[in-house]
N, C-alpha and C. Protein backbone atom coordinates (compact mmCIF):
# COMPACT_ATOMS: atom_id res chain seq x y z
N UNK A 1 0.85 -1.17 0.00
CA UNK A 1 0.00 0.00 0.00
C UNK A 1 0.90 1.23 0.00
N UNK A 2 0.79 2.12 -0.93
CA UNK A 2 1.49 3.37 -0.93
C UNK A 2 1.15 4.34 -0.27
N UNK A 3 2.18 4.64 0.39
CA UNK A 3 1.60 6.02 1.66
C UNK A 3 1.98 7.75 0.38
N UNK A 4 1.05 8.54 0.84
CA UNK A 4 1.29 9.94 0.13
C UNK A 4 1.28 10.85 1.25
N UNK A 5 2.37 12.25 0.97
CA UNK A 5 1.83 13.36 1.92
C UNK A 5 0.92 13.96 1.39
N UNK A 6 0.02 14.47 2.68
CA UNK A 6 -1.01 15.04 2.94
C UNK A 6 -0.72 16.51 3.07
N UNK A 7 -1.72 17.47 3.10
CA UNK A 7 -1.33 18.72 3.37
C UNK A 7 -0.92 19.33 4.96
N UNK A 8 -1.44 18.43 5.50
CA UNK A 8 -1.22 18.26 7.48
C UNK A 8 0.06 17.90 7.72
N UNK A 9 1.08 17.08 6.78
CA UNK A 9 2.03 16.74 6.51
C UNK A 9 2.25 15.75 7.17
N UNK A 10 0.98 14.93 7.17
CA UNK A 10 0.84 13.57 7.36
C UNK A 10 0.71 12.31 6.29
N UNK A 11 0.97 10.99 6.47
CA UNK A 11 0.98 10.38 5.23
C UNK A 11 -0.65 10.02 5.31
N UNK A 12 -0.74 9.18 4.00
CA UNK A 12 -2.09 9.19 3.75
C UNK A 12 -1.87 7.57 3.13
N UNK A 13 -3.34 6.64 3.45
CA UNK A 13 -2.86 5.54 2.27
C UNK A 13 -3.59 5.50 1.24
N UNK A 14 -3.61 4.87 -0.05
CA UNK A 14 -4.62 4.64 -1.05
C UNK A 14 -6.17 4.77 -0.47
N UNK A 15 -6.44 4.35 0.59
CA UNK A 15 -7.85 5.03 0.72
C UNK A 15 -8.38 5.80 1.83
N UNK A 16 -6.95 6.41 1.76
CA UNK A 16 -7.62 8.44 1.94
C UNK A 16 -7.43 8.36 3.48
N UNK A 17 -7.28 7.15 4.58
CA UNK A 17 -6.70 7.25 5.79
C UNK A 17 -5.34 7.81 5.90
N UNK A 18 -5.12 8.29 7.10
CA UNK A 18 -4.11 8.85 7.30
C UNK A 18 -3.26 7.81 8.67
N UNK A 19 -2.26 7.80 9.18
CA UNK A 19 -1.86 6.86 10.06
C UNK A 19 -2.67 6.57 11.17
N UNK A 20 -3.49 7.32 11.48
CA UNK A 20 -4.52 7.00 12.35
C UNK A 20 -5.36 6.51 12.29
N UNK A 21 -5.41 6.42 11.12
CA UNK A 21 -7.03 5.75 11.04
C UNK A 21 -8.51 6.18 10.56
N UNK A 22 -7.59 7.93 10.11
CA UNK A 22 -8.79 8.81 10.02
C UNK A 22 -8.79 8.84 8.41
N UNK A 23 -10.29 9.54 7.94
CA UNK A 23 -10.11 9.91 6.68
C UNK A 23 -9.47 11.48 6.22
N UNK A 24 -8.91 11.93 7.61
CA UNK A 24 -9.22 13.83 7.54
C UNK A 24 -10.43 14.43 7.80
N UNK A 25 -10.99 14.25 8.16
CA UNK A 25 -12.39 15.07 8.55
C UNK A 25 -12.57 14.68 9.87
N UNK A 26 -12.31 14.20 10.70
CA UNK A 26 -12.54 14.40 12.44
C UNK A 26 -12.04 15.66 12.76
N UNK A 27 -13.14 15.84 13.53
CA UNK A 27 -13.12 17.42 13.96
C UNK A 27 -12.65 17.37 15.22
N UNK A 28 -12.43 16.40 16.20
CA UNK A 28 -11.52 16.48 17.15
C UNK A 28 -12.71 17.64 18.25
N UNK A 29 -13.70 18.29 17.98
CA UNK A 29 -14.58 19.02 18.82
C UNK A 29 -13.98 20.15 18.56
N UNK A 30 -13.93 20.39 17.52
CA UNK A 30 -13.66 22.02 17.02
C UNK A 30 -15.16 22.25 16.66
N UNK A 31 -16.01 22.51 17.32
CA UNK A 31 -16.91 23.42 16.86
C UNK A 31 -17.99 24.14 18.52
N UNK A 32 -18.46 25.04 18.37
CA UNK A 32 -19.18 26.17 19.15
C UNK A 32 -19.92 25.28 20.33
N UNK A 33 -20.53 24.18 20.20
CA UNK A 33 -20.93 23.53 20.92
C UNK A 33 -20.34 22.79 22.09
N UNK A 34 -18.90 22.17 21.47
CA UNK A 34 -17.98 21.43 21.92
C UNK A 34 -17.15 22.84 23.13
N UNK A 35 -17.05 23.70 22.35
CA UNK A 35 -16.15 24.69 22.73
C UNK A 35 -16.80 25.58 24.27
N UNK A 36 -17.87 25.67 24.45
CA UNK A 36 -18.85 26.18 25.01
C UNK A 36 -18.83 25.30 26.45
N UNK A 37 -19.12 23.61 26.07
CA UNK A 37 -19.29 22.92 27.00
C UNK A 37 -17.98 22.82 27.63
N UNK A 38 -16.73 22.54 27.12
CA UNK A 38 -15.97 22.61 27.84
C UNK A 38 -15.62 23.43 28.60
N UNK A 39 -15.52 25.11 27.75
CA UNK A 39 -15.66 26.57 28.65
C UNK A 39 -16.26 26.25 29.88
N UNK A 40 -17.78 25.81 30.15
CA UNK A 40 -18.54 25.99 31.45
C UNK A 40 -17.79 25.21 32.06
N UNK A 41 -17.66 24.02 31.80
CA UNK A 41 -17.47 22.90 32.44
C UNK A 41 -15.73 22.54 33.05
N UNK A 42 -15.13 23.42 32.43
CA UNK A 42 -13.54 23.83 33.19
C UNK A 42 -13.72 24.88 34.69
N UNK A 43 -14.60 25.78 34.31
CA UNK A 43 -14.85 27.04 34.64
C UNK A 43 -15.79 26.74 36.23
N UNK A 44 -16.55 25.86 35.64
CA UNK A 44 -17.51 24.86 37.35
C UNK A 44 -16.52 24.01 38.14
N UNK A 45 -15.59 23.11 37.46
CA UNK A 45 -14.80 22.69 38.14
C UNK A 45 -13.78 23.54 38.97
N UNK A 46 -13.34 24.98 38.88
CA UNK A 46 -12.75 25.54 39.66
C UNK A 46 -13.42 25.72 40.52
N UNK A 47 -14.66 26.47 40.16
CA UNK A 47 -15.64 26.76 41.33
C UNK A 47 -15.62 25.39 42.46
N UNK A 48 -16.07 24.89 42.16
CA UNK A 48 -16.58 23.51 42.53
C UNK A 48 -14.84 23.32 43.51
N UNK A 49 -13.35 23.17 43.24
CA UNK A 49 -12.06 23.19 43.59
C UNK A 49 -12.51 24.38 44.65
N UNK A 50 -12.77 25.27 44.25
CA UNK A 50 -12.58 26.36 45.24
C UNK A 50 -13.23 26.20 46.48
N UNK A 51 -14.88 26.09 46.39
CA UNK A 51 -15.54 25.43 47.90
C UNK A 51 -15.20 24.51 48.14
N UNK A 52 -14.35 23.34 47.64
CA UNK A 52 -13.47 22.18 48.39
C UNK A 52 -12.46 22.74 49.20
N UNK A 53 -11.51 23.88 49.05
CA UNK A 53 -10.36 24.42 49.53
C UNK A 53 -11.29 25.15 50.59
N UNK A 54 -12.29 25.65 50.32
CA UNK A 54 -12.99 26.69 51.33
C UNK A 54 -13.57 26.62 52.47
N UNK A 55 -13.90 24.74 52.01
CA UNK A 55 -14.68 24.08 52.90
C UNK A 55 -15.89 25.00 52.77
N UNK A 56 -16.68 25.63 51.77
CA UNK A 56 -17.75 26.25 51.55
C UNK A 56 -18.86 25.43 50.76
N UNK A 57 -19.67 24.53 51.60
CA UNK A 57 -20.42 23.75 50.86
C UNK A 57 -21.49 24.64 49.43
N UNK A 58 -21.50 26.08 49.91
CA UNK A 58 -22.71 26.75 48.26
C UNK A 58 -21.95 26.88 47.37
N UNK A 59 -20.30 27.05 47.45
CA UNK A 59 -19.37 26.47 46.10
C UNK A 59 -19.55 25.97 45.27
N UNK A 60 -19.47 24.79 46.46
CA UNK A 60 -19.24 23.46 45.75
C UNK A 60 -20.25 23.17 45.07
N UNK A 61 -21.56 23.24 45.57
CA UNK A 61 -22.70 22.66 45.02
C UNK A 61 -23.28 23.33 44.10
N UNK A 62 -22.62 25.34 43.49
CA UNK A 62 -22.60 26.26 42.89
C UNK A 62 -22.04 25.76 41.42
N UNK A 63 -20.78 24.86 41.45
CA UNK A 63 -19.82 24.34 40.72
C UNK A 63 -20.80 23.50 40.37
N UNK A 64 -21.08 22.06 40.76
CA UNK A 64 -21.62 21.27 40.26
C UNK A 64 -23.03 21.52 39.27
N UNK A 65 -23.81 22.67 39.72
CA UNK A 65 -24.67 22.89 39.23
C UNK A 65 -24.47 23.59 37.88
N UNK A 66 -23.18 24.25 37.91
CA UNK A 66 -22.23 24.89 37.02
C UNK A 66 -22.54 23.63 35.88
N UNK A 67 -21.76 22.51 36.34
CA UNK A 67 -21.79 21.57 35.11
C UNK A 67 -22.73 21.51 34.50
N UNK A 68 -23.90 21.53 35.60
CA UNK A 68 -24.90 20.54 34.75
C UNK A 68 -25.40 21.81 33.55
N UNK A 69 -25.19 22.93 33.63
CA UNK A 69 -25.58 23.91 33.10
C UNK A 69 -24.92 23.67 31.57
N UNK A 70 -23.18 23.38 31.52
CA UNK A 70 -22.82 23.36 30.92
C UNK A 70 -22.99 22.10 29.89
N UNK A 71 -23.12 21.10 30.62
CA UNK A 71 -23.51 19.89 29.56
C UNK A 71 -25.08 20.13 29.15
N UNK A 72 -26.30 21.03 29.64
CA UNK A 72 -27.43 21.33 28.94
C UNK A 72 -26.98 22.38 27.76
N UNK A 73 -26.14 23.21 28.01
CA UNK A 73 -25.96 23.89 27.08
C UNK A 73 -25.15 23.69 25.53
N UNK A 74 -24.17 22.39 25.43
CA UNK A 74 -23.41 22.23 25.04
C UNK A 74 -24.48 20.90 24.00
N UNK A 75 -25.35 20.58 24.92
CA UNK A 75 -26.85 19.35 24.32
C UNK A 75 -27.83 20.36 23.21
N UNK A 76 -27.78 21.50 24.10
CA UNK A 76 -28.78 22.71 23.29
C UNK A 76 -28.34 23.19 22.00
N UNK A 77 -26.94 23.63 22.45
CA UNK A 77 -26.72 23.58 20.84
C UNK A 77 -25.86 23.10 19.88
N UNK A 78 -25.74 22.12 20.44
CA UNK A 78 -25.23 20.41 19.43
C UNK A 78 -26.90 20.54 18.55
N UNK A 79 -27.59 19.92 19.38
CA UNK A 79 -29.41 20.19 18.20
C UNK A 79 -29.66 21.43 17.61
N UNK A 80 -29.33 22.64 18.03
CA UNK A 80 -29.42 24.09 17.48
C UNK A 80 -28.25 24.04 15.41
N UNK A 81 -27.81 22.83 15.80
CA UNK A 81 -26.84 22.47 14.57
C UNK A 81 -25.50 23.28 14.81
N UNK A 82 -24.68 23.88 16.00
CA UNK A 82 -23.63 24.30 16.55
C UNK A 82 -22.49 23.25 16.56
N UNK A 83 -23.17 21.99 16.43
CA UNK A 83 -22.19 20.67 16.60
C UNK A 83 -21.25 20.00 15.92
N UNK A 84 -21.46 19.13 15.63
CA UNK A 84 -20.71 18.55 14.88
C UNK A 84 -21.74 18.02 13.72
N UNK A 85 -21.39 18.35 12.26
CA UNK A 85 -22.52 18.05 11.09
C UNK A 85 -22.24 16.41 10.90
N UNK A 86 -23.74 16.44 10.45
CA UNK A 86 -23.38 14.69 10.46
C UNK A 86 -23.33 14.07 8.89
């Protein structure tokens, strides 16, 4: 099987995989949806770190609620078509 470079300057084989396994089109969660959920959901976990250090149980439970915010939001607009196209 003949490997080719790619423009990523990765090799590629006769059918269009690259050493991974991919065809080139995994988006790896590059898009608004992906980007969003993680934002909240880094951003609650400090919170959430911080009333652990604080020993401040409305932190913590501030944080967690944080998440859940962030994985509704990140659900909202994955369906809003923000996501990943299928």
């Amino acid at each position: 099987m003949s490997q080719t470079p790619s423009h990523e300057g990765h090799t590629r084989s006769e059918h269009g995989q690259n050493e991974h396994g991919h065809n080139g089109h995994s988006h790896h969660g590059h898009t608004v949806a992906a980007w969003t959920l993680s934002i909240i959901v880094m951003v609650a976990s400090v919170v959430s770190s911080i009333g652990v250090i604080l020993a401040n149980e409305f932190v913590f439970w501030a944080g967690v609620v944080l998440i859940g915010v962030g994985l509704i939001a990140g659900k909202v607009l994955a369906s809003l078509g923000f996501g990943k196209k299928s």
